[in-house]
PDB file of N, CA and C in Angstrom:
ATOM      1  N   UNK A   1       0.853  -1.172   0.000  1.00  0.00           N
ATOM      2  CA  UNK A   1       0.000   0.000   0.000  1.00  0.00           C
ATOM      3  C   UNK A   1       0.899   1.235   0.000  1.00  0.00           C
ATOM      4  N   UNK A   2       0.503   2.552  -0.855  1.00  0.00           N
ATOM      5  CA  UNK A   2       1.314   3.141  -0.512  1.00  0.00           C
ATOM      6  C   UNK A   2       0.009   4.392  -0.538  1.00  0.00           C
ATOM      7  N   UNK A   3       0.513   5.447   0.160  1.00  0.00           N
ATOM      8  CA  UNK A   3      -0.528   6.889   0.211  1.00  0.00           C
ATOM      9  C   UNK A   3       0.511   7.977   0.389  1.00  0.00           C
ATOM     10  N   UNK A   4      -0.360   8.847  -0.216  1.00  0.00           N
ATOM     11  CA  UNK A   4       0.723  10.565  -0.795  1.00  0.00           C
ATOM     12  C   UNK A   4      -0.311  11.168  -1.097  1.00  0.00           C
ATOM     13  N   UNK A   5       0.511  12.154  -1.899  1.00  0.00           N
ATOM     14  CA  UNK A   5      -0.185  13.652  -2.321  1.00  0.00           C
ATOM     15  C   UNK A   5       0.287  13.201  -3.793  1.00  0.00           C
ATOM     16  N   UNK A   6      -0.871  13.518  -4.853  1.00  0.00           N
ATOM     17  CA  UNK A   6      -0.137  14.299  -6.339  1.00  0.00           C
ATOM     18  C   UNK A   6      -0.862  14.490  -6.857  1.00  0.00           C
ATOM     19  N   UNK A   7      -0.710  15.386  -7.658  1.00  0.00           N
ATOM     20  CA  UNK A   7      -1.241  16.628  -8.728  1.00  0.00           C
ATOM     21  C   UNK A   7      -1.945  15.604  -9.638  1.00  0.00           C
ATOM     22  N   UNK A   8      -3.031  16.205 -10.238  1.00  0.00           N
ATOM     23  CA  UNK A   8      -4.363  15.657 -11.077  1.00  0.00           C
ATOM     24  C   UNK A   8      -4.778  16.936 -11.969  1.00  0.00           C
ATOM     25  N   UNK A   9      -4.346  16.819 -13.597  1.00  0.00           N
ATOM     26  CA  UNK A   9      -5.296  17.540 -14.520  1.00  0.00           C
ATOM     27  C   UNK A   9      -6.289  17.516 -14.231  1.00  0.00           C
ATOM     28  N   UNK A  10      -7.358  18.246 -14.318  1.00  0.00           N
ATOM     29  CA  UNK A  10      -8.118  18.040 -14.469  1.00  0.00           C
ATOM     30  C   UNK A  10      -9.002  18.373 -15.877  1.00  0.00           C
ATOM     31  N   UNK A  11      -9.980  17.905 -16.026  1.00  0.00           N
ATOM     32  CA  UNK A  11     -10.991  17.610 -16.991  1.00  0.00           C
ATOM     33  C   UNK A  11     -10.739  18.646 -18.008  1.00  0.00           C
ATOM     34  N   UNK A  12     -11.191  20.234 -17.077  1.00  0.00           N
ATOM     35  CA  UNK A  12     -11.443  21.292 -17.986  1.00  0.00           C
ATOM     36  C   UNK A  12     -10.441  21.496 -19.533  1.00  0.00           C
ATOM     37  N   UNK A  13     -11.137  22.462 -20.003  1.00  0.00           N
ATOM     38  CA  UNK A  13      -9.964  22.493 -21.241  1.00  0.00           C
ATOM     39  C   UNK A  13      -8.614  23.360 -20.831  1.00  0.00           C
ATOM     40  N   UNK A  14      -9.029  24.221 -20.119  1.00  0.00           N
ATOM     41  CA  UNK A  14      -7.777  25.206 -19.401  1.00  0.00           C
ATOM     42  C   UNK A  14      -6.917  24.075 -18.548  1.00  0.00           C
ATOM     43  N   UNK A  15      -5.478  24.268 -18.697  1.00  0.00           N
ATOM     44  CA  UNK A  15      -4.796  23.252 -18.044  1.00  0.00           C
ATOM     45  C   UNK A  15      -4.541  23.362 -16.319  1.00  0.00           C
ATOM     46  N   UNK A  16      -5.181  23.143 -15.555  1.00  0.00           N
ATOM     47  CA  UNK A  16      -5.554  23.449 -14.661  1.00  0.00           C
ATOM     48  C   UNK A  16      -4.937  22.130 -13.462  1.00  0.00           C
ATOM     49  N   UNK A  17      -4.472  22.257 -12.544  1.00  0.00           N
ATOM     50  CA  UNK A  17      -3.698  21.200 -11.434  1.00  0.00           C
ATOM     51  C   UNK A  17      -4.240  20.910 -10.457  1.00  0.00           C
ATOM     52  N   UNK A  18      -5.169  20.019  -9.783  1.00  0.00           N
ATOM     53  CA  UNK A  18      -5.436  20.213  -8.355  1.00  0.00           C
ATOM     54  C   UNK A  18      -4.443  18.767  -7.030  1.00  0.00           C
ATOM     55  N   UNK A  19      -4.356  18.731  -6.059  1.00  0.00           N
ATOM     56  CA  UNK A  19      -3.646  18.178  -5.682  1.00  0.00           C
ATOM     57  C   UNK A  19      -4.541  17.511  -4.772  1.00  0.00           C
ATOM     58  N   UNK A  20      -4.631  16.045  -4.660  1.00  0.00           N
ATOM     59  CA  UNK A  20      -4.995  14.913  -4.019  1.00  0.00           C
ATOM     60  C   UNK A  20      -4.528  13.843  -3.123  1.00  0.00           C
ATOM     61  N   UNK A  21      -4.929  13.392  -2.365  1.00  0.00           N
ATOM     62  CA  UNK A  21      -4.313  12.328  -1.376  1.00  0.00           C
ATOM     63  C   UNK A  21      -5.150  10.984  -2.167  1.00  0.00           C
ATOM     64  N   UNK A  22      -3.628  10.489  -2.650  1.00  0.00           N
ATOM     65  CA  UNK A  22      -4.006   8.584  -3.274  1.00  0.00           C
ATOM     66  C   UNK A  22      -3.704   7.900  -2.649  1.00  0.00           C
ATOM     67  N   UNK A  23      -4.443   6.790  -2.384  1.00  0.00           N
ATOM     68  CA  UNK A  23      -4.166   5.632  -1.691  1.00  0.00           C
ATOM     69  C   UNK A  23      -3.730   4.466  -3.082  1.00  0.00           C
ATOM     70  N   UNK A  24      -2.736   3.947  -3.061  1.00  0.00           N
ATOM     71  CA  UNK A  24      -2.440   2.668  -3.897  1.00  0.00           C
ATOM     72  C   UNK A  24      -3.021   1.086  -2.847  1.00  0.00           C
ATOM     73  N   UNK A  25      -3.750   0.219  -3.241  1.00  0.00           N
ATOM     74  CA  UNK A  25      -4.175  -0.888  -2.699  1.00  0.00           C
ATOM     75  C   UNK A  25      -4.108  -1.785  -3.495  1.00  0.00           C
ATOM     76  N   UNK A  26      -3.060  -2.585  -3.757  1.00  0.00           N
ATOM     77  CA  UNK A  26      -3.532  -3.260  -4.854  1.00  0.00           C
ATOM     78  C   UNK A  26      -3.618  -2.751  -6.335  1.00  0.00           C
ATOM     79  N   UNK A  27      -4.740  -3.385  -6.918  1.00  0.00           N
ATOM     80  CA  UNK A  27      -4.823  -3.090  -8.237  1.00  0.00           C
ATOM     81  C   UNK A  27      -6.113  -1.415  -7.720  1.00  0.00           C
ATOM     82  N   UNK A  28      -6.042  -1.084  -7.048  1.00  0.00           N
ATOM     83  CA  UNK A  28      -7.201   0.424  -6.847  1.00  0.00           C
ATOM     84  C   UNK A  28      -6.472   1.482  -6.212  1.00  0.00           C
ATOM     85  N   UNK A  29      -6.834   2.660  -7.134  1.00  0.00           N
ATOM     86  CA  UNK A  29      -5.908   3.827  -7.216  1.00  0.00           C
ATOM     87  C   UNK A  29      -7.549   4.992  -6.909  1.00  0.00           C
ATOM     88  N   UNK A  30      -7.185   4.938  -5.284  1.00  0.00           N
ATOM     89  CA  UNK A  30      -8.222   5.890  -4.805  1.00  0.00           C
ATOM     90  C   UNK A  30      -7.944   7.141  -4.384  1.00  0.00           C
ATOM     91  N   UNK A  31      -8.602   8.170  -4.763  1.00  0.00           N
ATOM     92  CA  UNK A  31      -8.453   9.557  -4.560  1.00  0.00           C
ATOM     93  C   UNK A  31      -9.235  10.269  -3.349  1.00  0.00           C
ATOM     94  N   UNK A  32      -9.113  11.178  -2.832  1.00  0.00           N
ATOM     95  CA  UNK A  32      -9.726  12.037  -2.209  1.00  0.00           C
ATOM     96  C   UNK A  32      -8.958  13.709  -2.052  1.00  0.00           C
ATOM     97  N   UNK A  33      -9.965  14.510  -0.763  1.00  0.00           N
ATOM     98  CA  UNK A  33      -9.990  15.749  -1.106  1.00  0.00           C
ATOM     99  C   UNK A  33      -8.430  15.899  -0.253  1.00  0.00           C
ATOM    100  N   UNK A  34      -8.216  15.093   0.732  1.00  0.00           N
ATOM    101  CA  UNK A  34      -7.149  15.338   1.426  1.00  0.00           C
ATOM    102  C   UNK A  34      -7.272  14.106   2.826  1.00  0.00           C
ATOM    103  N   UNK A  35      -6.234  13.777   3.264  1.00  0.00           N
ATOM    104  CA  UNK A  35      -5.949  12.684   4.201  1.00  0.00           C
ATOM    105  C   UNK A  35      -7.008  12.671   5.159  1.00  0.00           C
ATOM    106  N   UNK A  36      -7.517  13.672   5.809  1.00  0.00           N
ATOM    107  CA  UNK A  36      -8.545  13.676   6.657  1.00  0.00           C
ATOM    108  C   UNK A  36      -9.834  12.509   6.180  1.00  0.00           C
ATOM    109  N   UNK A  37     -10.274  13.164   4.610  1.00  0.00           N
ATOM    110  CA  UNK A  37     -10.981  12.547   4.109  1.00  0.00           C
ATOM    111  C   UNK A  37     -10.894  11.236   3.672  1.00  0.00           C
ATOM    112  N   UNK A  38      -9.537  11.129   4.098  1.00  0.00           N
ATOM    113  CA  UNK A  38      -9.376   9.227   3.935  1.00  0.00           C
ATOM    114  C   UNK A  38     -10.252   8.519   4.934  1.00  0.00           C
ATOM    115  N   UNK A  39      -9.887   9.339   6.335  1.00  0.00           N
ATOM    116  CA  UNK A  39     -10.056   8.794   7.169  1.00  0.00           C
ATOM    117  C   UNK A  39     -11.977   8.612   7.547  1.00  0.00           C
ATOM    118  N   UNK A  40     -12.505   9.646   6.699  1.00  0.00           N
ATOM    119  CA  UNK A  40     -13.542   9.638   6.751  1.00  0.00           C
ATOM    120  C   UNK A  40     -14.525   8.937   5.505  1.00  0.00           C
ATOM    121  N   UNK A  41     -13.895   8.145   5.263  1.00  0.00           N
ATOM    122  CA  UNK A  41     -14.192   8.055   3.797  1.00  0.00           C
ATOM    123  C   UNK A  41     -14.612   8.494   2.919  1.00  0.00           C
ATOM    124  N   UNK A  42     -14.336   9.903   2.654  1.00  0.00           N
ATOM    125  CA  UNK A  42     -15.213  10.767   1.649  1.00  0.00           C
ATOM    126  C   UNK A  42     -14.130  10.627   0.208  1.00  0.00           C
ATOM    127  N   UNK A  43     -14.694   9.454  -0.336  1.00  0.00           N
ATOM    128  CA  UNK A  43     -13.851   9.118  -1.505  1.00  0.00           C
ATOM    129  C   UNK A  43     -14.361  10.354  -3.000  1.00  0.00           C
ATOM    130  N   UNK A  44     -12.963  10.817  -3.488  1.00  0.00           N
ATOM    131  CA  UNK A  44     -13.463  11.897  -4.688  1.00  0.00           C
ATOM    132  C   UNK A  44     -13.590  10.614  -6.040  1.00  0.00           C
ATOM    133  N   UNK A  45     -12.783   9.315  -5.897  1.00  0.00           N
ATOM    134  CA  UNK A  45     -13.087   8.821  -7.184  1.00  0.00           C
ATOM    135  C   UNK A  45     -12.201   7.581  -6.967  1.00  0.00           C
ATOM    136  N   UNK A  46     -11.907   6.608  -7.623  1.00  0.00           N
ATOM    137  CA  UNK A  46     -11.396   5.259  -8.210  1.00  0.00           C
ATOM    138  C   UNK A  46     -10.919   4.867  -9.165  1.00  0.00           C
ATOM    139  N   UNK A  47      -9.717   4.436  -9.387  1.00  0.00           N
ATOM    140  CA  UNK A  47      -9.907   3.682 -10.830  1.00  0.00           C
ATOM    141  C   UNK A  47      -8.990   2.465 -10.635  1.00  0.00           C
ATOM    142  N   UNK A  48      -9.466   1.367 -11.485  1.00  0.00           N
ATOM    143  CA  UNK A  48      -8.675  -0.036 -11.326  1.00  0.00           C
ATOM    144  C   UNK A  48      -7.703   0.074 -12.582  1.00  0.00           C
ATOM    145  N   UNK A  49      -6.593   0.437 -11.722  1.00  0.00           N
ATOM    146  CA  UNK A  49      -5.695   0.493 -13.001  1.00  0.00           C
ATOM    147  C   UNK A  49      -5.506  -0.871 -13.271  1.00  0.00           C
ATOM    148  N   UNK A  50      -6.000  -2.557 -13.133  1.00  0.00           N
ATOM    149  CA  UNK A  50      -5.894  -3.340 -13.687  1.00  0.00           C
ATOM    150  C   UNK A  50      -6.733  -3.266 -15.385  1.00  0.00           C
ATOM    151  N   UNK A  51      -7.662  -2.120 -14.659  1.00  0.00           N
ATOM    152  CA  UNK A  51      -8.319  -2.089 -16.708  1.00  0.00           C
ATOM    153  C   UNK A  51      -7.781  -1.098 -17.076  1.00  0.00           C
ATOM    154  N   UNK A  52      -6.234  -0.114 -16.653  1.00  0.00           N
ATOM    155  CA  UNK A  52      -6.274   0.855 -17.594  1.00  0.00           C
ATOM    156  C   UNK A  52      -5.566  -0.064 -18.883  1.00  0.00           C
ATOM    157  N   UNK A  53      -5.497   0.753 -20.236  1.00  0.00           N
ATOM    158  CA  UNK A  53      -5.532  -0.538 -21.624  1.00  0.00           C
ATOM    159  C   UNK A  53      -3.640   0.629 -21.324  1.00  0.00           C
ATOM    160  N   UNK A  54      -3.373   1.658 -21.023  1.00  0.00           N
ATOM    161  CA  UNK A  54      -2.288   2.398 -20.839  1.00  0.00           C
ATOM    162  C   UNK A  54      -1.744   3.593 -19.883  1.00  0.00           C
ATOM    163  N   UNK A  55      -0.182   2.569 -19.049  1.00  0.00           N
ATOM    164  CA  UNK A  55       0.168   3.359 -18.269  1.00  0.00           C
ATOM    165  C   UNK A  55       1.158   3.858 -18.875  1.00  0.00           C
ATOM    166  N   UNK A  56       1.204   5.181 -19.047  1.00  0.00           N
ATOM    167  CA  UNK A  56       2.963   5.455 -19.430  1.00  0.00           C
ATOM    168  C   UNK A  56       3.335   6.925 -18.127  1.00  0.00           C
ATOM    169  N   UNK A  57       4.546   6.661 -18.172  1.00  0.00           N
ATOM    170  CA  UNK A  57       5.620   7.702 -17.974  1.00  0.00           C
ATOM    171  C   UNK A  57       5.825   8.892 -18.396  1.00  0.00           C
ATOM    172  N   UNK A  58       5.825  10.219 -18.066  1.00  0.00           N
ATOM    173  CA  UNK A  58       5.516  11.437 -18.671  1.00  0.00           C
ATOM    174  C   UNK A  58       6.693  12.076 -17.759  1.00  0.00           C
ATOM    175  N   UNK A  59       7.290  13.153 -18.744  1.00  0.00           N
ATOM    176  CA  UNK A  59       8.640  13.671 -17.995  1.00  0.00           C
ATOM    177  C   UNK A  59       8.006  15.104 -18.307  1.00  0.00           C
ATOM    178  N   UNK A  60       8.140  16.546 -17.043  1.00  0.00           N
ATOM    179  CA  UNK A  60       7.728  17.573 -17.745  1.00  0.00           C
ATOM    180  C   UNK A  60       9.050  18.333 -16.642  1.00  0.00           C
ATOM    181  N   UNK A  61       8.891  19.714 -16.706  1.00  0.00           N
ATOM    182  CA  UNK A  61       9.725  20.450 -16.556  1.00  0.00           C
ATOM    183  C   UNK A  61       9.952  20.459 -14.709  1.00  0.00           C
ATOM    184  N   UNK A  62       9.020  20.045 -14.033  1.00  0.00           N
ATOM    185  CA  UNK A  62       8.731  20.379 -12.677  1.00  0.00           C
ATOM    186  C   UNK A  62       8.900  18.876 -12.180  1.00  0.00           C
ATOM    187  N   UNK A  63       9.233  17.865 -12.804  1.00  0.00           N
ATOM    188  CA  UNK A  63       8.634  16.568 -11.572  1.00  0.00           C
ATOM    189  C   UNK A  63       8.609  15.084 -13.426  1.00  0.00           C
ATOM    190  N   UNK A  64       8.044  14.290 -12.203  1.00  0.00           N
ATOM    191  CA  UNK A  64       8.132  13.172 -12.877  1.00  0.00           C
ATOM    192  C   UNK A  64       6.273  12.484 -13.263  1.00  0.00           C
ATOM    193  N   UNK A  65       5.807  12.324 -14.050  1.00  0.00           N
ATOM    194  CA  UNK A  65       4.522  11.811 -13.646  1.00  0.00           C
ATOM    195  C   UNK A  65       4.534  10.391 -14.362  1.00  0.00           C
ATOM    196  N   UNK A  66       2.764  10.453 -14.460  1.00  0.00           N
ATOM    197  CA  UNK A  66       2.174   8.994 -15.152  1.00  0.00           C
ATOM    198  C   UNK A  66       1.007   9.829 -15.892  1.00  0.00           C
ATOM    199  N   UNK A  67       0.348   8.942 -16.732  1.00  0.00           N
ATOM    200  CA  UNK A  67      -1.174   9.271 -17.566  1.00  0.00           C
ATOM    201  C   UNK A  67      -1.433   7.939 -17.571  1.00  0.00           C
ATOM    202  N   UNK A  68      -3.020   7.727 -16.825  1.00  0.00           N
ATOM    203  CA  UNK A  68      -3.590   6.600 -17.053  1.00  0.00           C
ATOM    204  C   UNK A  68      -4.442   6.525 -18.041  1.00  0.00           C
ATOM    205  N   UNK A  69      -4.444   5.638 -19.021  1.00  0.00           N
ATOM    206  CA  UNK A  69      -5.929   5.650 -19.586  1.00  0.00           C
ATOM    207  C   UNK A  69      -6.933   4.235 -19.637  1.00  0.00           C
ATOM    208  N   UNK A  70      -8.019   4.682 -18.903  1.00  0.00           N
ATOM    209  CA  UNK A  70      -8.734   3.521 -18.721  1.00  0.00           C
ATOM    210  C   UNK A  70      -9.578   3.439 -19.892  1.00  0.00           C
ATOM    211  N   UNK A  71     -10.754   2.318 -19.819  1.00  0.00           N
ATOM    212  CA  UNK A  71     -11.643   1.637 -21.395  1.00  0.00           C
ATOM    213  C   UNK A  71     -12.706   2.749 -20.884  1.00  0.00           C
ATOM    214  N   UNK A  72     -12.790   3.672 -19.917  1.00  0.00           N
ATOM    215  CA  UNK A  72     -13.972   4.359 -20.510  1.00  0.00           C
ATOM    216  C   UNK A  72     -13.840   5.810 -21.237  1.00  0.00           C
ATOM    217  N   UNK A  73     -12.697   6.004 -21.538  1.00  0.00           N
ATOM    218  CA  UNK A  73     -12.165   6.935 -22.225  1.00  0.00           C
ATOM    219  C   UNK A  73     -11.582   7.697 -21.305  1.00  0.00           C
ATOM    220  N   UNK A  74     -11.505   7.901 -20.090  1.00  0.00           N
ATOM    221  CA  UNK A  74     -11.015   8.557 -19.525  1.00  0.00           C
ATOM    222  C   UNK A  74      -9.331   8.432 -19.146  1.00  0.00           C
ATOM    223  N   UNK A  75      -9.137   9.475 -18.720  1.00  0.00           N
ATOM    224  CA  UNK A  75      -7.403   9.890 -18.620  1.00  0.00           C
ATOM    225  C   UNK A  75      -6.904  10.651 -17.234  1.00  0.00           C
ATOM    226  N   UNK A  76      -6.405   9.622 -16.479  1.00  0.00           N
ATOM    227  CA  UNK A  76      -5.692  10.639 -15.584  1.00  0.00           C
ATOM    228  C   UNK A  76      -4.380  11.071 -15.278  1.00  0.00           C
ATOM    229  N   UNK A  77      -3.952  12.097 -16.359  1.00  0.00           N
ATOM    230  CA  UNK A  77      -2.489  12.283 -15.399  1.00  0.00           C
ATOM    231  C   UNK A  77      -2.333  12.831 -14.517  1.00  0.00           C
ATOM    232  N   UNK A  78      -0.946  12.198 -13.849  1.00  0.00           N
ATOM    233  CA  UNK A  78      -0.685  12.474 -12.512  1.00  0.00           C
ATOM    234  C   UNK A  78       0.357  12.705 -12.379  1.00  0.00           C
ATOM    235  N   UNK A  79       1.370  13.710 -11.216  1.00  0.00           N
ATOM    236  CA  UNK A  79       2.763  14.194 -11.278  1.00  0.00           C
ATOM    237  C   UNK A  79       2.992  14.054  -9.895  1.00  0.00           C
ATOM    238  N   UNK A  80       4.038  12.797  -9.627  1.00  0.00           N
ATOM    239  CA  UNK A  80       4.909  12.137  -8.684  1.00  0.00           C
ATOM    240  C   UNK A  80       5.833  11.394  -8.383  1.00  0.00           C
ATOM    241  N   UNK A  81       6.735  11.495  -8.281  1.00  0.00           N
ATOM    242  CA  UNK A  81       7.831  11.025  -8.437  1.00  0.00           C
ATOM    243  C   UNK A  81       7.609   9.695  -7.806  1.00  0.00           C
ATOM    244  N   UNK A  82       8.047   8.396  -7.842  1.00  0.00           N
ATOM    245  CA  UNK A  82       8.216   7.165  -7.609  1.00  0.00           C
ATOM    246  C   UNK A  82       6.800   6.484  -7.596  1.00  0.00           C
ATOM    247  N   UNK A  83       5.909   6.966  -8.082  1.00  0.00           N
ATOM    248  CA  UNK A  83       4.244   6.301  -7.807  1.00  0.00           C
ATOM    249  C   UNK A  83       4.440   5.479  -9.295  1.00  0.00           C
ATOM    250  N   UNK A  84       5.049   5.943 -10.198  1.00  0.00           N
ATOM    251  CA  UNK A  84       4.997   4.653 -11.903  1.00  0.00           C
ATOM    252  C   UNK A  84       4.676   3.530 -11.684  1.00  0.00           C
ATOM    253  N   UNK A  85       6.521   3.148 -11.186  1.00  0.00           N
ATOM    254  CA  UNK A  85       6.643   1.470 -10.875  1.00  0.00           C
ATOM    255  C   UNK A  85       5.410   1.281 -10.116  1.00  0.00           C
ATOM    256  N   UNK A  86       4.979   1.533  -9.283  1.00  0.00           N
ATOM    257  CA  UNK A  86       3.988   0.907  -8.207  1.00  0.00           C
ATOM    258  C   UNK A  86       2.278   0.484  -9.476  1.00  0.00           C
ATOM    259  N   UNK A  87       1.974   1.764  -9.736  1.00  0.00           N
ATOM    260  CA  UNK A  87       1.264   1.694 -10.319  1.00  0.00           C
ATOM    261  C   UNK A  87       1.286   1.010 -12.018  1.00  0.00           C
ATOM    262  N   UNK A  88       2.277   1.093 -12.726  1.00  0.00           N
ATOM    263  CA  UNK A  88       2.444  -0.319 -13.783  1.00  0.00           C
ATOM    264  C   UNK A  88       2.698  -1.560 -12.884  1.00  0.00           C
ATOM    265  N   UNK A  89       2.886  -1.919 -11.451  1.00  0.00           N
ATOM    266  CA  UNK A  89       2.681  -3.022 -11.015  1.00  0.00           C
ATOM    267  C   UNK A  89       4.320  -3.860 -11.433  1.00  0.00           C
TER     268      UNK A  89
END
């Protein structure tokens, strides 16, 4: 298991950053608003990166990330240094 903080595009078209507390469990990569809310379970979202179809590695000017993309079209990149390996498993 591992839990942290990292940065999440989000959706909008403006490139926009917000920062989250993930829990890694396994094959489930759970988000929330911040650690408190772990504890309370106020989950912001999920995804089984066993169905994402692609994890890759993304290098940008500030840090190290990942971009998931799961089968429902959706995409999350994320910027953190050592979370990859864990999350390609």
């Amino acid at each position: 298991m591992r839990k942290g903080w990292l940065l999440v595009k989000d959706a909008s078209p403006a490139i926009s950053w917000s920062k989250h507390w993930f829990v890694l469990s396994g094959t489930t990569l759970s988000y929330y608003k911040d650690a408190k809310a772990e504890e309370t379970n106020e989950l912001d979202g999920t995804i089984n990166v066993s169905s994402a179809y692609d994890i890759s590695s993304v290098r940008a000017e500030r840090s190290h990330g990942f971009k998931i993309k799961v089968s429902c079209g959706s995409c999350l990149p994320c910027w953190a240094h050592g979370w990859i390996h864990l999350v390609m498993g």
